[in-house]
N, C-alpha and C. Protein backbone atom coordinates (compact mmCIF):
# COMPACT_ATOMS: atom_id res chain seq x y z
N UNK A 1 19.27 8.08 8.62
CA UNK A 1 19.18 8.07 7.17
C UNK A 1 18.59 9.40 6.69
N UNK A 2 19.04 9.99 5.59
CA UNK A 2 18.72 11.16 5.03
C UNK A 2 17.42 11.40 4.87
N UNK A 3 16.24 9.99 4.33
CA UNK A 3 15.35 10.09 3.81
C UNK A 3 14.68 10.42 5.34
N UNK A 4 14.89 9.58 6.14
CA UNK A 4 14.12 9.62 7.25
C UNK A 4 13.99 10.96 8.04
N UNK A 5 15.05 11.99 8.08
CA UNK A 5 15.24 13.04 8.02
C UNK A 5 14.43 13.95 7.47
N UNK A 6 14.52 14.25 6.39
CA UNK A 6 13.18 14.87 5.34
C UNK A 6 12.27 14.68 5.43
N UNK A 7 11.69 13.29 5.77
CA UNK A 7 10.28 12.78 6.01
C UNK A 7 9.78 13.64 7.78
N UNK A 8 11.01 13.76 8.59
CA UNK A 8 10.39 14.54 10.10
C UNK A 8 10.72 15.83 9.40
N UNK A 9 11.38 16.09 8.84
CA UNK A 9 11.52 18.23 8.50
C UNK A 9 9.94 18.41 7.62
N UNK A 10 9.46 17.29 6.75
CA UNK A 10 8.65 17.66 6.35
C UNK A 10 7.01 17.39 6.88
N UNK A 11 6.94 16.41 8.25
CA UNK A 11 6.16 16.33 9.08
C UNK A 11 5.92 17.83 9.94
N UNK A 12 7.00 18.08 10.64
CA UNK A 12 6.80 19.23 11.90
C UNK A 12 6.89 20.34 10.88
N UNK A 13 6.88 20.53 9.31
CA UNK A 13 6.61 22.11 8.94
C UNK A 13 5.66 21.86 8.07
N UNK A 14 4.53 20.91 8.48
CA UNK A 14 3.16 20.77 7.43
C UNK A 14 2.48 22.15 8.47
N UNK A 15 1.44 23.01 7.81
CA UNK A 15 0.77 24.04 8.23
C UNK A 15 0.12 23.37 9.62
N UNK A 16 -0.93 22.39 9.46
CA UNK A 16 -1.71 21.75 10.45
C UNK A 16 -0.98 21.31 11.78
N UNK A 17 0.42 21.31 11.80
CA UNK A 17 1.29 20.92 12.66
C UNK A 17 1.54 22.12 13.55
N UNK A 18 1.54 23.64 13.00
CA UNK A 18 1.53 24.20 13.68
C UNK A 18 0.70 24.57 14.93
N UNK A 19 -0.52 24.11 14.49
CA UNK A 19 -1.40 23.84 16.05
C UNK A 19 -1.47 23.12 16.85
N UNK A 20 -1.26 21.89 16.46
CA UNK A 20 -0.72 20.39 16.99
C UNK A 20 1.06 20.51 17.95
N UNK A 21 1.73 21.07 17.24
CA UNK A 21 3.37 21.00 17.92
C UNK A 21 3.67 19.40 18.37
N UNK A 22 3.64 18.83 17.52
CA UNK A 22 3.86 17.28 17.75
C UNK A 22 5.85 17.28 16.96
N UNK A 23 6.26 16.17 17.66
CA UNK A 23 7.25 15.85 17.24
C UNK A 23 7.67 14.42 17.03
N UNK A 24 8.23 14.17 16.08
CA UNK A 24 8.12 12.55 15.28
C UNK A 24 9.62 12.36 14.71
N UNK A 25 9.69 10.77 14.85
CA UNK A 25 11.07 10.36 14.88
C UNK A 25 10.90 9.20 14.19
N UNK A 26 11.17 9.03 12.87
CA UNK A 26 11.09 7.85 11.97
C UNK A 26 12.43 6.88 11.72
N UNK A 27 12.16 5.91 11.67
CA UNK A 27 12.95 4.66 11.13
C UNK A 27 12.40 3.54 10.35
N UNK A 28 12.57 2.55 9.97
CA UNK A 28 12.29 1.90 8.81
C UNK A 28 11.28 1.05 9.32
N UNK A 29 10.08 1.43 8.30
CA UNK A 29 9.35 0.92 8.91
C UNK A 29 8.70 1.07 9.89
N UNK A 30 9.14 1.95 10.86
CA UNK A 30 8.27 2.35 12.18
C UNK A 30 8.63 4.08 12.57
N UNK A 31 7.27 4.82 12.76
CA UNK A 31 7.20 6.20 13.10
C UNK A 31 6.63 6.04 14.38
N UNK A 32 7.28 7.03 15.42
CA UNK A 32 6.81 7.40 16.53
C UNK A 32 6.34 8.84 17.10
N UNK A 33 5.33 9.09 16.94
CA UNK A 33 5.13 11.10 16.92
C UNK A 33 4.81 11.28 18.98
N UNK A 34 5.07 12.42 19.54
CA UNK A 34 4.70 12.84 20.43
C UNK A 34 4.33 13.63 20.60
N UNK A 35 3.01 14.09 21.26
CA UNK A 35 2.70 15.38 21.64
C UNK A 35 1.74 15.49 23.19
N UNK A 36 2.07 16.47 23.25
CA UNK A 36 1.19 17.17 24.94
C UNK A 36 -0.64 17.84 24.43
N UNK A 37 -1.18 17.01 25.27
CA UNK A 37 -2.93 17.34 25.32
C UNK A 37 -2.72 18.60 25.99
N UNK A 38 -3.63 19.06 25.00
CA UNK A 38 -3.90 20.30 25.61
C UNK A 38 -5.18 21.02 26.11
N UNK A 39 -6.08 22.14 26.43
CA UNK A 39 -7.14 22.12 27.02
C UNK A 39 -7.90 22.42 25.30
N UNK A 40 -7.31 23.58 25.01
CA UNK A 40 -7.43 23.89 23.30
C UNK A 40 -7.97 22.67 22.44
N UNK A 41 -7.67 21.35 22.70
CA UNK A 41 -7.73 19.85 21.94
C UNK A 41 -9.26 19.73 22.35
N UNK A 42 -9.90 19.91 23.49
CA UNK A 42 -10.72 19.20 24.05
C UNK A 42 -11.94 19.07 23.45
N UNK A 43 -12.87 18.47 23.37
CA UNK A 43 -14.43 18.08 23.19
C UNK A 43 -15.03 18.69 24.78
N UNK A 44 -16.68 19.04 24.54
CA UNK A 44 -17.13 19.25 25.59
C UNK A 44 -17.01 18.82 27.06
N UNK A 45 -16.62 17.50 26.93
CA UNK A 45 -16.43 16.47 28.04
C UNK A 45 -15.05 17.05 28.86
N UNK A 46 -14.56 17.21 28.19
CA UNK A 46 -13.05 17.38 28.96
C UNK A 46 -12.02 16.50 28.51
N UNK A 47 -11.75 16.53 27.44
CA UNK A 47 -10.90 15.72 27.13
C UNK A 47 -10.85 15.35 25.87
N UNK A 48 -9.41 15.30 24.93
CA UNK A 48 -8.60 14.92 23.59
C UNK A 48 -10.30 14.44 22.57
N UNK A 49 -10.32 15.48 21.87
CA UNK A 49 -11.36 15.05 21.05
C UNK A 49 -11.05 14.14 19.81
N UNK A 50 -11.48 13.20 19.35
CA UNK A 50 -11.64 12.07 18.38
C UNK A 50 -10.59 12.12 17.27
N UNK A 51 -10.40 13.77 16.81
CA UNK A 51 -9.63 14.14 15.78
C UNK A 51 -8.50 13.99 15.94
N UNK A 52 -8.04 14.65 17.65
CA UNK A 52 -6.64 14.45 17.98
C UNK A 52 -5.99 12.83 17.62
N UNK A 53 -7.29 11.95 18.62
CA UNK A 53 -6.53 10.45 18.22
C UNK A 53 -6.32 10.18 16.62
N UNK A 54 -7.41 10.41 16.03
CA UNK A 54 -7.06 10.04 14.60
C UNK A 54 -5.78 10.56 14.02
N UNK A 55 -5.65 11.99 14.43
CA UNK A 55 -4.41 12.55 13.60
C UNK A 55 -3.33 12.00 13.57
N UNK A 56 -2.90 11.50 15.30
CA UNK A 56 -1.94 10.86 16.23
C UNK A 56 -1.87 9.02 15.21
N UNK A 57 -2.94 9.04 15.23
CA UNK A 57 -3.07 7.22 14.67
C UNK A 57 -2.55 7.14 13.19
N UNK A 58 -3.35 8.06 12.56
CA UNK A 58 -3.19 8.44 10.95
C UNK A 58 -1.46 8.25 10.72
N UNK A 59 -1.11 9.63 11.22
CA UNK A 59 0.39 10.19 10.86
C UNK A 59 1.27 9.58 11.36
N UNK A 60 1.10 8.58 12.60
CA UNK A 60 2.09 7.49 12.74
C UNK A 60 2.07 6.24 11.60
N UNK A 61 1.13 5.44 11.33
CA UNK A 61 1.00 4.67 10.67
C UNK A 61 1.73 5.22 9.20
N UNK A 62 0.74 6.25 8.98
CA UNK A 62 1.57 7.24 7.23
C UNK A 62 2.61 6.91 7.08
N UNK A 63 3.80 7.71 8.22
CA UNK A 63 5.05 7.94 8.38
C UNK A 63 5.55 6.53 7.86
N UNK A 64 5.16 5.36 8.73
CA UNK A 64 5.84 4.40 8.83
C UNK A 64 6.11 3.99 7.92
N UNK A 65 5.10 4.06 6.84
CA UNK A 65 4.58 3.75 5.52
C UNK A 65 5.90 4.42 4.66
N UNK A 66 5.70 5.57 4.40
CA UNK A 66 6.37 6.57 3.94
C UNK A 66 7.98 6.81 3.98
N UNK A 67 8.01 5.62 5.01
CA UNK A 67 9.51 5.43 5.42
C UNK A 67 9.34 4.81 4.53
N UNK A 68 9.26 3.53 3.73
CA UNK A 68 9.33 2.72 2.68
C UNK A 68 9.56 3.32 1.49
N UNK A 69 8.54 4.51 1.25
CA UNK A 69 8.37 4.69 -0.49
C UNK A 69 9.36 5.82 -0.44
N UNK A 70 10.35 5.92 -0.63
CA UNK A 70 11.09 6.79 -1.20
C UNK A 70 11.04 7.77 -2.35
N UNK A 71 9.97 7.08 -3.63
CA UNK A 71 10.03 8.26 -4.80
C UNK A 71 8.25 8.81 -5.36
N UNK A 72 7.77 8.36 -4.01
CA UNK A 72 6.28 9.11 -4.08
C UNK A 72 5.68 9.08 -2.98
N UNK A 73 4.88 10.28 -2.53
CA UNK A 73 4.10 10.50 -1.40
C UNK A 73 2.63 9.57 -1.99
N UNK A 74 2.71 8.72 -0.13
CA UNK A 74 1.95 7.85 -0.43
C UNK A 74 0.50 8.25 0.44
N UNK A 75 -0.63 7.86 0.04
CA UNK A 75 -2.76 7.96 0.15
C UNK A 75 -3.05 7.28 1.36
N UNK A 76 -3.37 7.70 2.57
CA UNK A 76 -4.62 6.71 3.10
C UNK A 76 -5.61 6.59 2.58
N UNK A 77 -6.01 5.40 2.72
CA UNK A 77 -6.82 4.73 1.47
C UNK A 77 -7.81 4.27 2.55
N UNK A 78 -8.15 3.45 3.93
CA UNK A 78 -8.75 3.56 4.79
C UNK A 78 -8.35 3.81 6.37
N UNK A 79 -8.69 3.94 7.02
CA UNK A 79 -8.13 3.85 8.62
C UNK A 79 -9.26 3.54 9.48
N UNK A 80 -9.30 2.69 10.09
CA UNK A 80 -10.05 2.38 11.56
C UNK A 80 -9.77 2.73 12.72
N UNK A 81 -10.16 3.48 13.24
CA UNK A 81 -9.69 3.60 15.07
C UNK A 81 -10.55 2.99 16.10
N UNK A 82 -10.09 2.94 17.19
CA UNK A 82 -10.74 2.45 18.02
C UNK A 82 -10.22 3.19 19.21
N UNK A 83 -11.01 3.76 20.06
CA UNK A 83 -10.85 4.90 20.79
C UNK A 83 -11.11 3.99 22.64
N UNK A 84 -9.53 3.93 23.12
CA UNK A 84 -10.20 2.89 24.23
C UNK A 84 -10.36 3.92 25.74
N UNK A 85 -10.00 4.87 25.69
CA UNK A 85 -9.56 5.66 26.98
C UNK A 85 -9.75 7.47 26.56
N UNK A 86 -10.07 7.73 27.48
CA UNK A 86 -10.16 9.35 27.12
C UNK A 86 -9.10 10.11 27.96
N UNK A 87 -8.36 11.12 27.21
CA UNK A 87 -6.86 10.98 27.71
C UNK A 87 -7.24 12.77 28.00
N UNK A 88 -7.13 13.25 29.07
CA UNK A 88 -7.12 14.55 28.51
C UNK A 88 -5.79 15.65 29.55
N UNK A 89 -4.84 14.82 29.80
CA UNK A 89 -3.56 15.71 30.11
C UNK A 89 -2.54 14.43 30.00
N UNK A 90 -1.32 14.75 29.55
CA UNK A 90 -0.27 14.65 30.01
C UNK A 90 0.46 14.18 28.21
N UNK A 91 1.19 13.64 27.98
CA UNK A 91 1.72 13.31 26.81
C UNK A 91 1.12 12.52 25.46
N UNK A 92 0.39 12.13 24.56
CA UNK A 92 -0.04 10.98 23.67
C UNK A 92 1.63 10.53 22.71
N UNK A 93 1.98 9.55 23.55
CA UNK A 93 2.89 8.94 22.31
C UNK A 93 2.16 7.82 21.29
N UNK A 94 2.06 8.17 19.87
CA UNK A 94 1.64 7.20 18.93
C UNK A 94 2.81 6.62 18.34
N UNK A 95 2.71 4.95 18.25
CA UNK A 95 3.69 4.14 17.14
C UNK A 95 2.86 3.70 16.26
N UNK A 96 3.59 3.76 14.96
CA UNK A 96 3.17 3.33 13.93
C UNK A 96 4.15 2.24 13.60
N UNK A 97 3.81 1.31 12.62
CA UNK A 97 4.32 0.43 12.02
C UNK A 97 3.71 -0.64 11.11
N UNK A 98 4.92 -0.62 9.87
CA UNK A 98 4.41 -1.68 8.90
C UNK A 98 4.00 -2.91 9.27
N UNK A 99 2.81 -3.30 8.87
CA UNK A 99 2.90 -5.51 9.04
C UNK A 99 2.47 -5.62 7.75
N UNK A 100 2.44 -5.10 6.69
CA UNK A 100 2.33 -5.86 5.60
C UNK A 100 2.75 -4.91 4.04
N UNK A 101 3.54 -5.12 3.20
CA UNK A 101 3.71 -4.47 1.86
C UNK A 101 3.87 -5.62 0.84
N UNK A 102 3.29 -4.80 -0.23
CA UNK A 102 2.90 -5.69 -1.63
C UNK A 102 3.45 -4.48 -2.15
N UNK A 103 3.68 -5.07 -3.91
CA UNK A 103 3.61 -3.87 -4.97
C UNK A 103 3.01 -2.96 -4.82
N UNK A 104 1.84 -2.66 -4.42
CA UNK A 104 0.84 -1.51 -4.75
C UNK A 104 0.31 -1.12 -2.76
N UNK A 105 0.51 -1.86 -2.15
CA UNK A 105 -0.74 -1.99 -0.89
C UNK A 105 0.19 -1.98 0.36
N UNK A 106 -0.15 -1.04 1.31
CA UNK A 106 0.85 -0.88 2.75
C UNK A 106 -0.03 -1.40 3.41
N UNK A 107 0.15 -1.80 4.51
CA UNK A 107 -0.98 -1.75 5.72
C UNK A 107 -0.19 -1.46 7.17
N UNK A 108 -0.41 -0.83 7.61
CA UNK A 108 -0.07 -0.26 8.93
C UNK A 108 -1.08 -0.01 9.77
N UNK A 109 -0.18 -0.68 11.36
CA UNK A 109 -0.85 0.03 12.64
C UNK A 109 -0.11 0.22 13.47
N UNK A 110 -0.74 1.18 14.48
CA UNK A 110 -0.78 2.00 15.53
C UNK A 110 -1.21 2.63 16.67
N UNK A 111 -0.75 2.50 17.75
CA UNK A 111 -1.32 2.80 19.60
C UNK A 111 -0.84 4.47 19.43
N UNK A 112 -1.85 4.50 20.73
CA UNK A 112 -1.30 5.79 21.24
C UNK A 112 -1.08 5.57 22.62
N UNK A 113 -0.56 5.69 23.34
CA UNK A 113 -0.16 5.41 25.01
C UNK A 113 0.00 6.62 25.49
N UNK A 114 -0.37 6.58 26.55
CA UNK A 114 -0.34 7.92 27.58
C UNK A 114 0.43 7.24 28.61
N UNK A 115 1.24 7.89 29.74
CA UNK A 115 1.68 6.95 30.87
C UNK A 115 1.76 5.10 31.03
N UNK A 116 2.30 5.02 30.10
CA UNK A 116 2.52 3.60 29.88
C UNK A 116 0.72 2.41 29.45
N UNK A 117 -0.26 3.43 29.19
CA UNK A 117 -1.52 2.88 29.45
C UNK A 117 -1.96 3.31 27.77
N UNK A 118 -2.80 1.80 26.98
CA UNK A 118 -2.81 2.03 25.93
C UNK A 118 -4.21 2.70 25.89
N UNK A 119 -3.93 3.91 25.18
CA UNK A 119 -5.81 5.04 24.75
C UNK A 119 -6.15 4.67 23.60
N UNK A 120 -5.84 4.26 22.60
CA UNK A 120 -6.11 4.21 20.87
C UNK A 120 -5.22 2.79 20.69
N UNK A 121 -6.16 2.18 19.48
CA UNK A 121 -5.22 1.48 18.27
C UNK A 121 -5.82 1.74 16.73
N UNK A 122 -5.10 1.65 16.16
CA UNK A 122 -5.45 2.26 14.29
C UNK A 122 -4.80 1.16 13.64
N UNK A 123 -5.78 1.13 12.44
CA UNK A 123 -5.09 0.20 11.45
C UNK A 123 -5.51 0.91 10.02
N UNK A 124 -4.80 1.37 8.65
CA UNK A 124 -4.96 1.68 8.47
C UNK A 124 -4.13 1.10 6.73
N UNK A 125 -5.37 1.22 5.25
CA UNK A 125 -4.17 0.97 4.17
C UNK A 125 -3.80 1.59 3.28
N UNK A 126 -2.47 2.08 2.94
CA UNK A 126 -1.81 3.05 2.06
C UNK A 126 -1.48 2.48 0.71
N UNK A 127 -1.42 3.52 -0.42
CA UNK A 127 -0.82 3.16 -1.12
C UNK A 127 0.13 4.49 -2.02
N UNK A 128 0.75 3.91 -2.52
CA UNK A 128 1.80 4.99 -3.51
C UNK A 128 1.04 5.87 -4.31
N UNK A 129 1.20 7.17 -4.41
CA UNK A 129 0.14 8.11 -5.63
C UNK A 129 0.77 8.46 -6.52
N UNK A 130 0.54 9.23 -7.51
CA UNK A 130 1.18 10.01 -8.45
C UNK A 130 2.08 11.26 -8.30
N UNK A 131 1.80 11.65 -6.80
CA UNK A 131 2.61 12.56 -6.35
C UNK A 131 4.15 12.50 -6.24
N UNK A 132 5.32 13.17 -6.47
CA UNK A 132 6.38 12.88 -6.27
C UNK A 132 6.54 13.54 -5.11
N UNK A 133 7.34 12.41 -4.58
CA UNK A 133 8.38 12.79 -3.18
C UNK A 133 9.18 13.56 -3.18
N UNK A 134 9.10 15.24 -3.80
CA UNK A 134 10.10 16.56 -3.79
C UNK A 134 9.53 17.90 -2.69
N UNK A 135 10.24 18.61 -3.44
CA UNK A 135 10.22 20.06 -2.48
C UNK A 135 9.28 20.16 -2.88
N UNK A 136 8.05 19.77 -3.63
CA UNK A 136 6.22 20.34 -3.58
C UNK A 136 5.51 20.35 -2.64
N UNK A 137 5.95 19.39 -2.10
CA UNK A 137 5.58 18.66 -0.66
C UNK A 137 6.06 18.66 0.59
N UNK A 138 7.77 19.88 0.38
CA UNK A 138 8.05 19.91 1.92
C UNK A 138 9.05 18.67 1.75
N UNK A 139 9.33 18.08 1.00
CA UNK A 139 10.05 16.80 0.93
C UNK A 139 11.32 17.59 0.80
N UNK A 140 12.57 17.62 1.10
CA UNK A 140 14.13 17.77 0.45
C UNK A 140 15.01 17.13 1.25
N UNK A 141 15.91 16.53 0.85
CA UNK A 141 17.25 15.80 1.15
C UNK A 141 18.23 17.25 1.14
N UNK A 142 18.73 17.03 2.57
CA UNK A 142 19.89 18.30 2.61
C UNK A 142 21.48 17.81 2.84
């Protein structure tokens, strides 16, 4: 789908992505982003510092979200993580996905898995802003 399209052209060319190099593949209702840990990511310990999971948890859930609203970029409004494993080489795949929409209120969650082994879950609730879903935002239908 076109929209779903625009929504990854305008994921992988947000500025912050350029340090990250994650890549994400949306469908209705459910976003899946991937990316490789790197040493650059790390916390003192050795390993994917707190931010990485959140970003990974955040922007899957978003996406998923975002697959829905078509004519406005939509707010995290809260997110919870829960950090179960400290991951510090090999791939983080995060899924996101809807379990609940109202008029006004998303709620989405999301894992991150490394080698088939779950590191993170997020839950997190969105809603629609005043922002429009155009080229302000990196948004365009081609």
């Amino acid at each position: 789908m076109r929209h779903f399209r625009a929504l990854e052209r305008m994921y992988v060319d947000a500025p912050i992505n350029k340090f990250f190099g994650p890549a994400i593949h949306i469908e209705e209702g459910r976003a899946e982003i991937r990316m490789a840990v790197r040493p650059d990511m790390y916390h003192a310990a050795g390993a994917a510092h707190g931010a990485v999971y959140f970003k990974m948890l955040d922007d899957a859930a978003f996406f998923a979200v975002q697959s829905l609203a078509t004519d406005a970029f939509v707010l995290t409004l809260s997110f919870t993580l829960y950090l179960l494993a400290p991951v510090a080489k090999g791939e983080m795949v995060s899924t996101g996905r809807v379990v609940h929409q109202s008029k006004r209120l998303f709620i989405a969650e999301s894992t991150i898995e490394v080698d088939g082994q779950v590191a993170a879950r997020g839950s997190g609730s969105f809603m629609r802003s005043s922002v429009r879903l155009d080229e302000k935002v990196g948004y365009a239908l081609e």
